[in-house]
N, C-alpha and C. Protein backbone atom coordinates (compact mmCIF):
# COMPACT_ATOMS: atom_id res chain seq x y z
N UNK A 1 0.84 -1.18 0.00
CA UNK A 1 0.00 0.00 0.00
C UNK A 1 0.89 1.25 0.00
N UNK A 2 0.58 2.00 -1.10
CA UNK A 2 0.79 3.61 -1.05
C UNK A 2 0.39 4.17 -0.32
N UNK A 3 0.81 5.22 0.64
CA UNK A 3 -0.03 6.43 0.98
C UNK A 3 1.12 7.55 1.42
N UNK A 4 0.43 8.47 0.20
CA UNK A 4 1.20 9.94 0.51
C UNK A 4 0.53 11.35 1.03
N UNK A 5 1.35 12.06 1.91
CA UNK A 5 0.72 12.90 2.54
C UNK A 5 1.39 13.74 1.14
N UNK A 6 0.36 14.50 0.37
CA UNK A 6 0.40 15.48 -0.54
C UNK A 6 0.35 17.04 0.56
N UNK A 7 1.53 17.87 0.03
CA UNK A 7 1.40 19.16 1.14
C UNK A 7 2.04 20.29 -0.08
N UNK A 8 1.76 21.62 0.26
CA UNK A 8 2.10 22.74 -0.46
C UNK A 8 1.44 23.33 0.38
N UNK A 9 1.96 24.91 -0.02
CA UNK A 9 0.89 26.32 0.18
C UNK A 9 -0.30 26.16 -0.55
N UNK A 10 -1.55 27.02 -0.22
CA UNK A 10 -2.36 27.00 -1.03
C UNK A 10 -2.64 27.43 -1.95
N UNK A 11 -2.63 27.45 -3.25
CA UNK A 11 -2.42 27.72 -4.43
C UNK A 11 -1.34 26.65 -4.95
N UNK A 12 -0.86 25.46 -4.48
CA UNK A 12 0.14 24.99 -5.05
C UNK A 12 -0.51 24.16 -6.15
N UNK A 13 -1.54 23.01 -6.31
CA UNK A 13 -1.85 22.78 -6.83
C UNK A 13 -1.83 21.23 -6.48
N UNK A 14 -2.42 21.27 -5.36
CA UNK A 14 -2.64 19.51 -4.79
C UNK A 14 -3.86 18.93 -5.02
N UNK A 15 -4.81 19.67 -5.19
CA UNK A 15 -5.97 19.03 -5.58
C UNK A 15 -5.66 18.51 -7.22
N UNK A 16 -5.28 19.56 -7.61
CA UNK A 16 -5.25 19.19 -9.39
C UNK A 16 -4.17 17.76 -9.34
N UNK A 17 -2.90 17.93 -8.58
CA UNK A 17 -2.15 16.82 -9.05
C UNK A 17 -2.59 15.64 -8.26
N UNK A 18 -3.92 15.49 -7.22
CA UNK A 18 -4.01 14.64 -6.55
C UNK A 18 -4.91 13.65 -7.58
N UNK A 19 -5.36 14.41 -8.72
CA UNK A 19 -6.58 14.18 -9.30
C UNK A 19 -5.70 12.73 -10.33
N UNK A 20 -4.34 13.64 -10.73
CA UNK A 20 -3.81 12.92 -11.63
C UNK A 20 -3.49 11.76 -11.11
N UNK A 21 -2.79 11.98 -9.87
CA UNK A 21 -2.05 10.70 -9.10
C UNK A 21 -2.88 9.76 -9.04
N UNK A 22 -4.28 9.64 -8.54
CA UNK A 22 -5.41 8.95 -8.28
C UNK A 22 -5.17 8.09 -9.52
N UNK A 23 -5.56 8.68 -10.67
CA UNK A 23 -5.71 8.00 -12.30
C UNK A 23 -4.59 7.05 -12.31
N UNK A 24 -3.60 7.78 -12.08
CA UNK A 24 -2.01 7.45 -12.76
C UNK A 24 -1.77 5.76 -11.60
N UNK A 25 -2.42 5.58 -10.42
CA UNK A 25 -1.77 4.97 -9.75
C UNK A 25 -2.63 4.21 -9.02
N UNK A 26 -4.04 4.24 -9.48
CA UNK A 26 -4.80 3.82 -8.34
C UNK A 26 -5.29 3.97 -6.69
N UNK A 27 -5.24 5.07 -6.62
CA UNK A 27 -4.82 5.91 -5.33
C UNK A 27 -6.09 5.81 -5.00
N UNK A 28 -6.74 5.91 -3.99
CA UNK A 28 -7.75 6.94 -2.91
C UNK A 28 -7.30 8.57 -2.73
N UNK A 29 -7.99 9.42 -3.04
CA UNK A 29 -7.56 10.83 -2.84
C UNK A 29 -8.95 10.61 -1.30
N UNK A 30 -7.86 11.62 -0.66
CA UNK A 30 -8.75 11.76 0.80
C UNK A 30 -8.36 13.26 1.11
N UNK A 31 -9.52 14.25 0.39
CA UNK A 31 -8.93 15.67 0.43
C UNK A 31 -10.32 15.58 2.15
N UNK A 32 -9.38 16.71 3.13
CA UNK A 32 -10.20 16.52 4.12
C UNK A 32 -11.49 17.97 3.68
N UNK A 33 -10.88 18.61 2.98
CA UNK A 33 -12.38 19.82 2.37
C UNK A 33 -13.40 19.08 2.58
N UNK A 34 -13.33 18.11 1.63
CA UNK A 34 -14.16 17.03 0.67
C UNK A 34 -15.31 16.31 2.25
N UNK A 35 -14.04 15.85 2.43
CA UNK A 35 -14.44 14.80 3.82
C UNK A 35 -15.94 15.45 4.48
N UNK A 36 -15.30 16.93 5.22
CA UNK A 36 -15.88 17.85 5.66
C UNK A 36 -17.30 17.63 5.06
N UNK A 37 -17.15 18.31 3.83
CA UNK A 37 -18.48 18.67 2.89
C UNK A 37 -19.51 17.51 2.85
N UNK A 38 -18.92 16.37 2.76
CA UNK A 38 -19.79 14.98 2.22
C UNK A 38 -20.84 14.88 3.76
N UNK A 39 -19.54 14.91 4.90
CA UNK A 39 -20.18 14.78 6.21
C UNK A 39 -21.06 15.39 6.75
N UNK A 40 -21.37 17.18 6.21
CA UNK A 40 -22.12 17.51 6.68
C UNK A 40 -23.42 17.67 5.61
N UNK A 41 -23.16 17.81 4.41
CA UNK A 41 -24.13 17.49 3.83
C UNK A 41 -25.17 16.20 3.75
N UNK A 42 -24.70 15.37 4.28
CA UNK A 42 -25.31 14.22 4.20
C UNK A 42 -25.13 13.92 5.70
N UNK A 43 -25.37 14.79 6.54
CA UNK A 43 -25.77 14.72 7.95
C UNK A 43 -25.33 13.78 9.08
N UNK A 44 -23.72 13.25 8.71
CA UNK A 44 -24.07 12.10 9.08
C UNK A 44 -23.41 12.27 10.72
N UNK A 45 -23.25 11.55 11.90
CA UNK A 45 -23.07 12.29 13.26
C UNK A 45 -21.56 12.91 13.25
N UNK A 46 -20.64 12.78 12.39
CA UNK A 46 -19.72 13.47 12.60
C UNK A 46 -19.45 14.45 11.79
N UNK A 47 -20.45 14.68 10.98
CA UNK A 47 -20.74 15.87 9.98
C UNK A 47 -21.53 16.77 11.06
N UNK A 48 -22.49 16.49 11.42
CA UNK A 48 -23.41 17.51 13.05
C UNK A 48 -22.24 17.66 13.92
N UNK A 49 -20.95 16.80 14.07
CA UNK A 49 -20.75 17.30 15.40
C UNK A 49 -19.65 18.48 14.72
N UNK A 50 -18.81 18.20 13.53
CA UNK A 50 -18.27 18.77 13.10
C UNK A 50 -18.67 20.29 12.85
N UNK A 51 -20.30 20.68 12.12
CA UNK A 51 -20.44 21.67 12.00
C UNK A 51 -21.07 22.05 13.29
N UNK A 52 -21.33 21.90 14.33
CA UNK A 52 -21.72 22.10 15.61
C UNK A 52 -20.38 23.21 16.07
N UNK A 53 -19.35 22.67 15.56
CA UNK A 53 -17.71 23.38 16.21
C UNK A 53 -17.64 24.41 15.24
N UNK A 54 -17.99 24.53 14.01
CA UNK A 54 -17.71 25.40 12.83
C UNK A 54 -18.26 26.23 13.32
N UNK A 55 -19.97 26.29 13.20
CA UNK A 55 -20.95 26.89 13.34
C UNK A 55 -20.18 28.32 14.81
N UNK A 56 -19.87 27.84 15.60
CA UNK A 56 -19.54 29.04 16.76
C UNK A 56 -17.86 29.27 16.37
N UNK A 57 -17.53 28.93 14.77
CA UNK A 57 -15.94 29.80 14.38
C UNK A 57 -15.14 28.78 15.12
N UNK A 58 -15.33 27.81 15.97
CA UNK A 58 -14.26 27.18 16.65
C UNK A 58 -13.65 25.97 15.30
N UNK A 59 -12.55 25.55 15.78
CA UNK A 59 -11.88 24.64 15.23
C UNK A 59 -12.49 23.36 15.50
N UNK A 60 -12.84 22.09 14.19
CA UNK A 60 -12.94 21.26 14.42
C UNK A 60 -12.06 20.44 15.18
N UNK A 61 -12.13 19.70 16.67
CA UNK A 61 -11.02 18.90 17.30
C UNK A 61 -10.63 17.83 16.32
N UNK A 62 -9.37 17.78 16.23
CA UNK A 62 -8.58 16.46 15.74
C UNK A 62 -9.14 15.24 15.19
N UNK A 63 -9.56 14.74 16.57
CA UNK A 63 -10.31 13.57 16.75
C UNK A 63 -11.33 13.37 15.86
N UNK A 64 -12.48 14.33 15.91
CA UNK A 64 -13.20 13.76 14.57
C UNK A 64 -12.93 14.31 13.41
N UNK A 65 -11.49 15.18 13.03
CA UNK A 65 -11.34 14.55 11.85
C UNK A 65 -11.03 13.33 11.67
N UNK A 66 -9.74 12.85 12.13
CA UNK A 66 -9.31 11.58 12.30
C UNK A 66 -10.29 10.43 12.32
N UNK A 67 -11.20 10.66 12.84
CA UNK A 67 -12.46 9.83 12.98
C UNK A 67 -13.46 9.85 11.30
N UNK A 68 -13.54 10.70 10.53
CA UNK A 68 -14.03 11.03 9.49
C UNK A 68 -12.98 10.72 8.51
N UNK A 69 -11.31 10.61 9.00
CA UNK A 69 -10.33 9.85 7.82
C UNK A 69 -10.39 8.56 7.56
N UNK A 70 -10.76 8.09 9.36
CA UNK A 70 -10.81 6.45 9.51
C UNK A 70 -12.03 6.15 8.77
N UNK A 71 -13.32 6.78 8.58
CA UNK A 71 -14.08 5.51 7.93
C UNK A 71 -14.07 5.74 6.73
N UNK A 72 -13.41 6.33 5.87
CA UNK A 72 -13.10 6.80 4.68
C UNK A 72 -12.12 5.75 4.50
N UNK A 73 -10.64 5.62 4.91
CA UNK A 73 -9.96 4.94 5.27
C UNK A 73 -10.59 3.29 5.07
N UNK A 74 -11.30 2.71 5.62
CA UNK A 74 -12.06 1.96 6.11
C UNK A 74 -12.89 1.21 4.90
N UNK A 75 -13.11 2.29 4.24
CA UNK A 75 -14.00 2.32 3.01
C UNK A 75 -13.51 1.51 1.89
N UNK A 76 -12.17 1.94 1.76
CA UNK A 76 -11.02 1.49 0.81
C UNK A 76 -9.88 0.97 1.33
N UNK A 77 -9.87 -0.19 2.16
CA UNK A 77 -8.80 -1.39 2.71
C UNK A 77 -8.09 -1.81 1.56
N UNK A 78 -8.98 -1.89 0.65
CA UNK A 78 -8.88 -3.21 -0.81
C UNK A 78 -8.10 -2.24 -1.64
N UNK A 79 -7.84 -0.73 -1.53
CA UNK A 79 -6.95 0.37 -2.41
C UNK A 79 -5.56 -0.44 -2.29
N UNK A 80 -5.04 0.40 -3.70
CA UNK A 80 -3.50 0.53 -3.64
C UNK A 80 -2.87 1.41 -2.70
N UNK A 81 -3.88 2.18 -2.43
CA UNK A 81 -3.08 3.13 -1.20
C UNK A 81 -4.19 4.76 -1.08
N UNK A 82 -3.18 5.40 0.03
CA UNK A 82 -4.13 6.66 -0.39
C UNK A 82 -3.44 7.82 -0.56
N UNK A 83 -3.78 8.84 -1.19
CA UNK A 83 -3.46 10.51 -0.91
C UNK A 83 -4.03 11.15 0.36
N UNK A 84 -3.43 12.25 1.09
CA UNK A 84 -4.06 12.73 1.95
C UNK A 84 -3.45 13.67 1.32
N UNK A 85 -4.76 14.65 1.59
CA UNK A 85 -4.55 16.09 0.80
C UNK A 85 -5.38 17.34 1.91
N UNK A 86 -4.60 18.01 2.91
CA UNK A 86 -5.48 19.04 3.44
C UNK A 86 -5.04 18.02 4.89
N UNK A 87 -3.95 17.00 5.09
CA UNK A 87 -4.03 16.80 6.49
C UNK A 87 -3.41 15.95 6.50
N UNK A 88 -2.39 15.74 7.67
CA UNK A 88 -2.12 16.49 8.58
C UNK A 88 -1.97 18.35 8.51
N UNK A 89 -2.14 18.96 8.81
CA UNK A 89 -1.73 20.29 9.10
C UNK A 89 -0.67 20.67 10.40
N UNK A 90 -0.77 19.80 11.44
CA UNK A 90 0.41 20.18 12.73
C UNK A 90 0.72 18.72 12.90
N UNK A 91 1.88 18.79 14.18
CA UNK A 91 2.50 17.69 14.16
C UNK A 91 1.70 16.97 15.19
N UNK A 92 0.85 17.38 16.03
CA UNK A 92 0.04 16.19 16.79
C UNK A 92 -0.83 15.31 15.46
N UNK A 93 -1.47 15.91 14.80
CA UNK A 93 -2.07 15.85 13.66
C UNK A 93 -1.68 14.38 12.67
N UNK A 94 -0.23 14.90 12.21
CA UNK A 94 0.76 13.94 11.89
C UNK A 94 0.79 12.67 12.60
N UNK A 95 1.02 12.82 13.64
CA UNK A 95 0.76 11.42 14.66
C UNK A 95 -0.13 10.68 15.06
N UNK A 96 -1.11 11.56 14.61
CA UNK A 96 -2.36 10.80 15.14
C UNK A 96 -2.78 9.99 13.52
N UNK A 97 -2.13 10.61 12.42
CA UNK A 97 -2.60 9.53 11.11
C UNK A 97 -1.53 8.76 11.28
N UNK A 98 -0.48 9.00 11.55
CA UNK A 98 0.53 7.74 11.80
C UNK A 98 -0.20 6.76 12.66
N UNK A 99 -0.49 6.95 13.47
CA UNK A 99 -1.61 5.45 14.79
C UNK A 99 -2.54 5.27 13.69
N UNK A 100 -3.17 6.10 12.70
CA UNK A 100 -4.31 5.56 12.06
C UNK A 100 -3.86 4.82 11.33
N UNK A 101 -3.03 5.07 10.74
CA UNK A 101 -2.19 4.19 9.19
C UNK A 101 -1.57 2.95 10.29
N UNK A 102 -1.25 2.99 11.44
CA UNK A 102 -0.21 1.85 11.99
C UNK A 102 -1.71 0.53 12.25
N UNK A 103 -2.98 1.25 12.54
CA UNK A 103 -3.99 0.37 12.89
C UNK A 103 -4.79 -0.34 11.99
N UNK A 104 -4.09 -0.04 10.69
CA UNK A 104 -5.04 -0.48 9.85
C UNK A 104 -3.48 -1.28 8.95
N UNK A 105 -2.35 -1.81 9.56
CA UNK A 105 -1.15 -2.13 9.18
C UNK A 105 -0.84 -1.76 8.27
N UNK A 106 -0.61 -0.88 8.00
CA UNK A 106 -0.12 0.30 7.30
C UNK A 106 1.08 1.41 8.10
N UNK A 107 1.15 2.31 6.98
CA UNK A 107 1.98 3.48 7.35
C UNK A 107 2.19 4.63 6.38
N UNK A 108 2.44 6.10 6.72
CA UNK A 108 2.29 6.79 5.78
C UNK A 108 3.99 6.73 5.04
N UNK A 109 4.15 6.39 3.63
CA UNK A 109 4.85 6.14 3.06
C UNK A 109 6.01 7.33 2.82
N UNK A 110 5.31 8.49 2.58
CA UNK A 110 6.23 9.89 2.32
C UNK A 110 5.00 11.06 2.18
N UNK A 111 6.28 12.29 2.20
CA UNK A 111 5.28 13.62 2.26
C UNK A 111 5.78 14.19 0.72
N UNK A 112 4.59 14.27 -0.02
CA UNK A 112 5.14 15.40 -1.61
C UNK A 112 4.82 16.61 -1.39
N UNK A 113 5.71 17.73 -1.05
CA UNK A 113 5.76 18.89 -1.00
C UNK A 113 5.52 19.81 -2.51
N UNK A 114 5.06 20.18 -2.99
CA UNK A 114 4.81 21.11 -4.01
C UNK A 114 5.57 22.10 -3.73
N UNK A 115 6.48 22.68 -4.22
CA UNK A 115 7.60 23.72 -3.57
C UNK A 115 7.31 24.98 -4.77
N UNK A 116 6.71 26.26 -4.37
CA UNK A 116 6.11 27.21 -5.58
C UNK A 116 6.58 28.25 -4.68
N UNK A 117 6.89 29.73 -5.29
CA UNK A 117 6.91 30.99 -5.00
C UNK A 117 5.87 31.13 -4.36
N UNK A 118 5.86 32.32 -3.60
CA UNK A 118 4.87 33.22 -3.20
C UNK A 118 4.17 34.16 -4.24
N UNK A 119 5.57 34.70 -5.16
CA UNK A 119 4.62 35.34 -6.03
C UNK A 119 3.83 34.87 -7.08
N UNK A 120 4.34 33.29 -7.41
CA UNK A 120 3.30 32.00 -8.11
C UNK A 120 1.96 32.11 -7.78
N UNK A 121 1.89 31.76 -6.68
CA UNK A 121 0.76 31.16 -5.35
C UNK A 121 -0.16 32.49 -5.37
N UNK A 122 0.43 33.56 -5.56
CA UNK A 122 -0.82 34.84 -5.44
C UNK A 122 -1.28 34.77 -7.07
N UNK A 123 -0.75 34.95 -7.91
CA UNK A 123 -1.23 34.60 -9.32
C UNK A 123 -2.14 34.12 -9.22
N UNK A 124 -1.58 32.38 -9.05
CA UNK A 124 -2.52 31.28 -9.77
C UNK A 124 -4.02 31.40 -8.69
N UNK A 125 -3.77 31.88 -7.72
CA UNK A 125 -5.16 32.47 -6.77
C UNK A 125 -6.01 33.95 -7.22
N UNK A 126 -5.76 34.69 -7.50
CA UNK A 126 -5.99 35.68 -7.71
C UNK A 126 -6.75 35.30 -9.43
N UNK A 127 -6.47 34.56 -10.32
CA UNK A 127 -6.51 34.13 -11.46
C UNK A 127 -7.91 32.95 -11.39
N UNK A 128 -7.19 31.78 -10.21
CA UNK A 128 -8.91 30.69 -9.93
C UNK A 128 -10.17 31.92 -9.08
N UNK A 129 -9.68 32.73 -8.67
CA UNK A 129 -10.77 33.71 -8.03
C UNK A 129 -11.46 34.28 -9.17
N UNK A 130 -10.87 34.28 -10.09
CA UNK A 130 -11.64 35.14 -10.94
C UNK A 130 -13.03 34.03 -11.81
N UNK A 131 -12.85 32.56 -11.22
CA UNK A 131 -13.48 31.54 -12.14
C UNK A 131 -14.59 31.00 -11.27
N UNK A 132 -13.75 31.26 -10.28
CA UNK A 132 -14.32 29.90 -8.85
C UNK A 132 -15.23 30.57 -7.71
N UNK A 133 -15.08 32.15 -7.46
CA UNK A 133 -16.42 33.12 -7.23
C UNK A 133 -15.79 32.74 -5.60
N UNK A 134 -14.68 32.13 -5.05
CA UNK A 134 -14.56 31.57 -4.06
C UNK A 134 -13.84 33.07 -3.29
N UNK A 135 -14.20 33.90 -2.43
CA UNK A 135 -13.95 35.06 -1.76
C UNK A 135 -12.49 35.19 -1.19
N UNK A 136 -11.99 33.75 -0.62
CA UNK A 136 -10.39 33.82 -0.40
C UNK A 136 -9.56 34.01 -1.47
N UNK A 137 -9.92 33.86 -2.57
CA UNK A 137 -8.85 33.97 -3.90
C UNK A 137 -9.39 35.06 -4.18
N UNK A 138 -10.32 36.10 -3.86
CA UNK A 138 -10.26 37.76 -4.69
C UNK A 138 -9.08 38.57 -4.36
N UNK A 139 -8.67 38.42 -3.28
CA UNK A 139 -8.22 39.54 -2.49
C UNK A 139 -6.52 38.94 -2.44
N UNK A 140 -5.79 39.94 -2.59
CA UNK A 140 -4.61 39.48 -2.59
C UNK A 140 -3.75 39.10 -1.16
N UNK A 141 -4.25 40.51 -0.54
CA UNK A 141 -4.41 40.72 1.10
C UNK A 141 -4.58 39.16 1.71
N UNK A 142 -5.96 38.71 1.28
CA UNK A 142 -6.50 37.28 2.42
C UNK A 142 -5.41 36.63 1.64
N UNK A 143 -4.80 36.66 0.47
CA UNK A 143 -4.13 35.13 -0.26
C UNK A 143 -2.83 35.25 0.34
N UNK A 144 -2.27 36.24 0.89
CA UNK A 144 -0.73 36.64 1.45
C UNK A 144 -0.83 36.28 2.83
N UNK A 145 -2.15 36.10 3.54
CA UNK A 145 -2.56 35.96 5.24
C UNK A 145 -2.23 34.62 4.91
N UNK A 146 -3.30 33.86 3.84
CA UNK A 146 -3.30 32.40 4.17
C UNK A 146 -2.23 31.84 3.72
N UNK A 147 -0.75 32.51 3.01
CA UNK A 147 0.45 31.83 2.88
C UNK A 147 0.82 32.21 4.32
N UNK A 148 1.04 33.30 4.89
CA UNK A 148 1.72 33.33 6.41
C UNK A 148 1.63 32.60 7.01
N UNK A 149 0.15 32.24 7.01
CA UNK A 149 -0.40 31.43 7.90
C UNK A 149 0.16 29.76 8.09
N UNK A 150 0.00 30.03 6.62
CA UNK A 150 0.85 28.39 6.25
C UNK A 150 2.24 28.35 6.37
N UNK A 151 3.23 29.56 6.82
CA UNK A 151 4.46 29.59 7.09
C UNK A 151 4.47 28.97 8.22
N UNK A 152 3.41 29.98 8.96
CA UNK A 152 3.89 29.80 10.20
C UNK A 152 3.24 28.86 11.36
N UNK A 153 2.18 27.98 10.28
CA UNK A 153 1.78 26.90 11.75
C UNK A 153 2.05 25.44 10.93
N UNK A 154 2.09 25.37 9.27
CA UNK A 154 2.07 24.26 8.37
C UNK A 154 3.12 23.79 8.55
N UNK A 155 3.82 24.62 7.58
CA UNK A 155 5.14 24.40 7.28
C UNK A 155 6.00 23.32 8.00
N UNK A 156 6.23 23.83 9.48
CA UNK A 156 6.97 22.95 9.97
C UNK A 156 6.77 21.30 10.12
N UNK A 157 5.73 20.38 9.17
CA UNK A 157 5.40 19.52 9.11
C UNK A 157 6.14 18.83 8.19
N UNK A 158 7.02 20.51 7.70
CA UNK A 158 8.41 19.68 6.60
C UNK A 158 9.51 18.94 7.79
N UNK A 159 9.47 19.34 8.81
CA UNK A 159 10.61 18.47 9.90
C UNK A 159 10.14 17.92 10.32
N UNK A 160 9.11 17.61 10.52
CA UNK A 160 8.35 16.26 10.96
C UNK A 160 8.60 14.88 10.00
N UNK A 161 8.31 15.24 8.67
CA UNK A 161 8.80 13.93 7.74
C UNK A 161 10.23 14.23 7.53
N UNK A 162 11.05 15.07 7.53
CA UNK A 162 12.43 15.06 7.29
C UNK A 162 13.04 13.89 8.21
N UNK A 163 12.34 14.12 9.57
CA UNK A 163 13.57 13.03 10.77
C UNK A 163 12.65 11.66 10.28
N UNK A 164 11.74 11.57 9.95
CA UNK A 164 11.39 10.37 9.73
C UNK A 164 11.82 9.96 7.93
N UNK A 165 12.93 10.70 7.20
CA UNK A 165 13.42 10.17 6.16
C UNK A 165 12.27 10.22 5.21
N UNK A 166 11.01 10.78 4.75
CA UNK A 166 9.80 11.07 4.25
C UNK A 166 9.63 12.25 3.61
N UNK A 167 10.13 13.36 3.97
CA UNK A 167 10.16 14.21 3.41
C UNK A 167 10.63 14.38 1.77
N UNK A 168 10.02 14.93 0.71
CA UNK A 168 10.65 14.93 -0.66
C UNK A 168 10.22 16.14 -1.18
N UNK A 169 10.51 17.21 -1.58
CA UNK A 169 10.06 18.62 -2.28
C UNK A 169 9.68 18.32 -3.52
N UNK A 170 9.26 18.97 -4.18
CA UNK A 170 9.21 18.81 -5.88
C UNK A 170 8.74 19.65 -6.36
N UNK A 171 9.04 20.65 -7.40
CA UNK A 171 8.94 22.04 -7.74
C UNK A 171 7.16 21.79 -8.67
N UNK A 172 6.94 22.91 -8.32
CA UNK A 172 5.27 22.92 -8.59
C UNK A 172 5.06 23.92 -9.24
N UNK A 173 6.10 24.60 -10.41
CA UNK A 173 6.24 25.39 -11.16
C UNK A 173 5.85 24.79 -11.95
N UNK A 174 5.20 25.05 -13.20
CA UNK A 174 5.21 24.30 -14.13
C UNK A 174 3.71 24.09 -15.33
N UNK A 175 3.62 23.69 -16.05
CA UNK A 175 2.21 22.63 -16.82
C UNK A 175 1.99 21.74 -15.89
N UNK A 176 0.62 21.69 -15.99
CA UNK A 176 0.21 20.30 -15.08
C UNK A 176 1.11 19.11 -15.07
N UNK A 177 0.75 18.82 -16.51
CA UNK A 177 1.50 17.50 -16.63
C UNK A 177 2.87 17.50 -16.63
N UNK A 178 3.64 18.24 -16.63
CA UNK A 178 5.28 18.71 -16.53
C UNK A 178 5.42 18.35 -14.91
N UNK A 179 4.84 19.12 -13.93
CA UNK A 179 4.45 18.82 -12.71
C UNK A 179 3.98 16.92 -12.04
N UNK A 180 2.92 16.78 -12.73
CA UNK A 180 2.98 15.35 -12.78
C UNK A 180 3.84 14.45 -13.02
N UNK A 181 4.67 15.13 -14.19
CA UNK A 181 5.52 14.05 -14.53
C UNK A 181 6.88 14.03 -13.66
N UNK A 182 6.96 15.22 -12.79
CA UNK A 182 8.03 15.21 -11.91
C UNK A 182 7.64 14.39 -10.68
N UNK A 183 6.72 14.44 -10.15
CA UNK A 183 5.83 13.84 -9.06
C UNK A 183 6.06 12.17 -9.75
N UNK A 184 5.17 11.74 -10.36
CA UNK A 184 5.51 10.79 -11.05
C UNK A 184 6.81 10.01 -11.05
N UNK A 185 7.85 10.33 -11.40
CA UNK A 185 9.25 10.05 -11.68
C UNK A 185 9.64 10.13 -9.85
N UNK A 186 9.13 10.69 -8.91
CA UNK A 186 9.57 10.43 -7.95
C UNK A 186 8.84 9.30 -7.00
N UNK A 187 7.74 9.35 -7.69
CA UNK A 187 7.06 7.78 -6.94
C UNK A 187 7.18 6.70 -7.43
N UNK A 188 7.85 6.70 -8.80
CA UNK A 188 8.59 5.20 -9.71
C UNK A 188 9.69 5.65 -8.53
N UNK A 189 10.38 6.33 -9.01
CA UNK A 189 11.70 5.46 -7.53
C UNK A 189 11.26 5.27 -6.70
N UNK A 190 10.27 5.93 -5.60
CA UNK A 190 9.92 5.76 -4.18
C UNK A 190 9.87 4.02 -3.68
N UNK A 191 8.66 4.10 -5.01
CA UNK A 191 8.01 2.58 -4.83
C UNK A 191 8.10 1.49 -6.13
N UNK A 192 9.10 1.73 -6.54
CA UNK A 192 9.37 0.59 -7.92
C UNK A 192 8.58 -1.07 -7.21
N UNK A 193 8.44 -1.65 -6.38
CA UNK A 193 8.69 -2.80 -5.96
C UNK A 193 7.00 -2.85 -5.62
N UNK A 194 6.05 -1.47 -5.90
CA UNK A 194 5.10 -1.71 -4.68
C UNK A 194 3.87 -1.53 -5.65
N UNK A 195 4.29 -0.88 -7.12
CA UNK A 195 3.55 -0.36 -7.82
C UNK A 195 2.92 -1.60 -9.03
């Protein structure tokens, strides 16, 4: 079993290459947006308890995300593996999908970093804002907060897979598929034996 924690700033372009990887490899994509959305739209108790925490601006606790990865997780035993896209975000976070991946005998395999400018990342946002009607990509202001933001509480989830030998960058400049095909070429070496 595959499973890669997909990570970048936002604007890097993990949903798009998660889309490819999925095709290219047989993957599970497990974007936690997604997770979120399915759960509360379709009501189910950790979609209520989830937007119960939203609803008053608070942070969803850990736990039921983790709890909303596991039966997703759960769903697809019989996969080649999965993407996680949108999580971990901190390093308790990190550890707690490591116990998830260790309970289901598994483990998370590596982290693909999308490695893009800042002044990339405001572009290609400022550019999907103009398509996607989505209010965080109008403003250049909120798109420069939510890279800080990602400096300064994400990021360090690059030393979290570094000591565990997991860590891998890969430039997210690029054509999609130029991008893919770098991603690509690093999961034929990763996993020649597994694929």
């Amino acid at each position: 079993m595959i499973n890669i924690v997909l990570f970048g700033p936002p604007g890097a372009g993990k949903g798009t290459q998660a889309e490819h990887l999925k095709e290219k490899y047989g993957l599970v994509h497990i974007s936690t947006g997604d997770l979120f959305r399915y759960n509360i739209k379709n009501e189910t108790e950790l979609g209520k308890l989830a937007k119960s925490y939203m609803d008053k601006g608070a942070l969803v606790p850990d736990e039921v995300t983790i709890k909303m990865l596991n039966a997703k997780v759960e769903d697809h035993l019989d996969s080649k593996g999965f993407i996680f896209d949108g999580f971990p975000r901190t390093q308790s976070q990190a550890r707690s999908l490591n116990q998830l991946m260790i309970s289901k005998n598994s483990q998370i395999n590596s982290m693909v970093a999308l490695e893009v400018e800042d002044g990339v990342i405001v572009e290609r946002l400022l550019e999907r804002g103009k398509t996607s009607g989505r209010k965080d990509d109008a403003s250049e202001e909120v798109i420069r907060n939510r890279i800080k933001v990602y400096y300064n509480e994400t990021e360090i989830l690059k030393e979290f897979y570094k000591k565990e030998d997991k860590y891998f960058g890969v430039n997210g400049v690029g054509s999609i598929s130029e991008i893919t095909q770098r991603i690509s070429k690093l999961i034929d070496s990763l996993y020649k034996s597994s694929i």
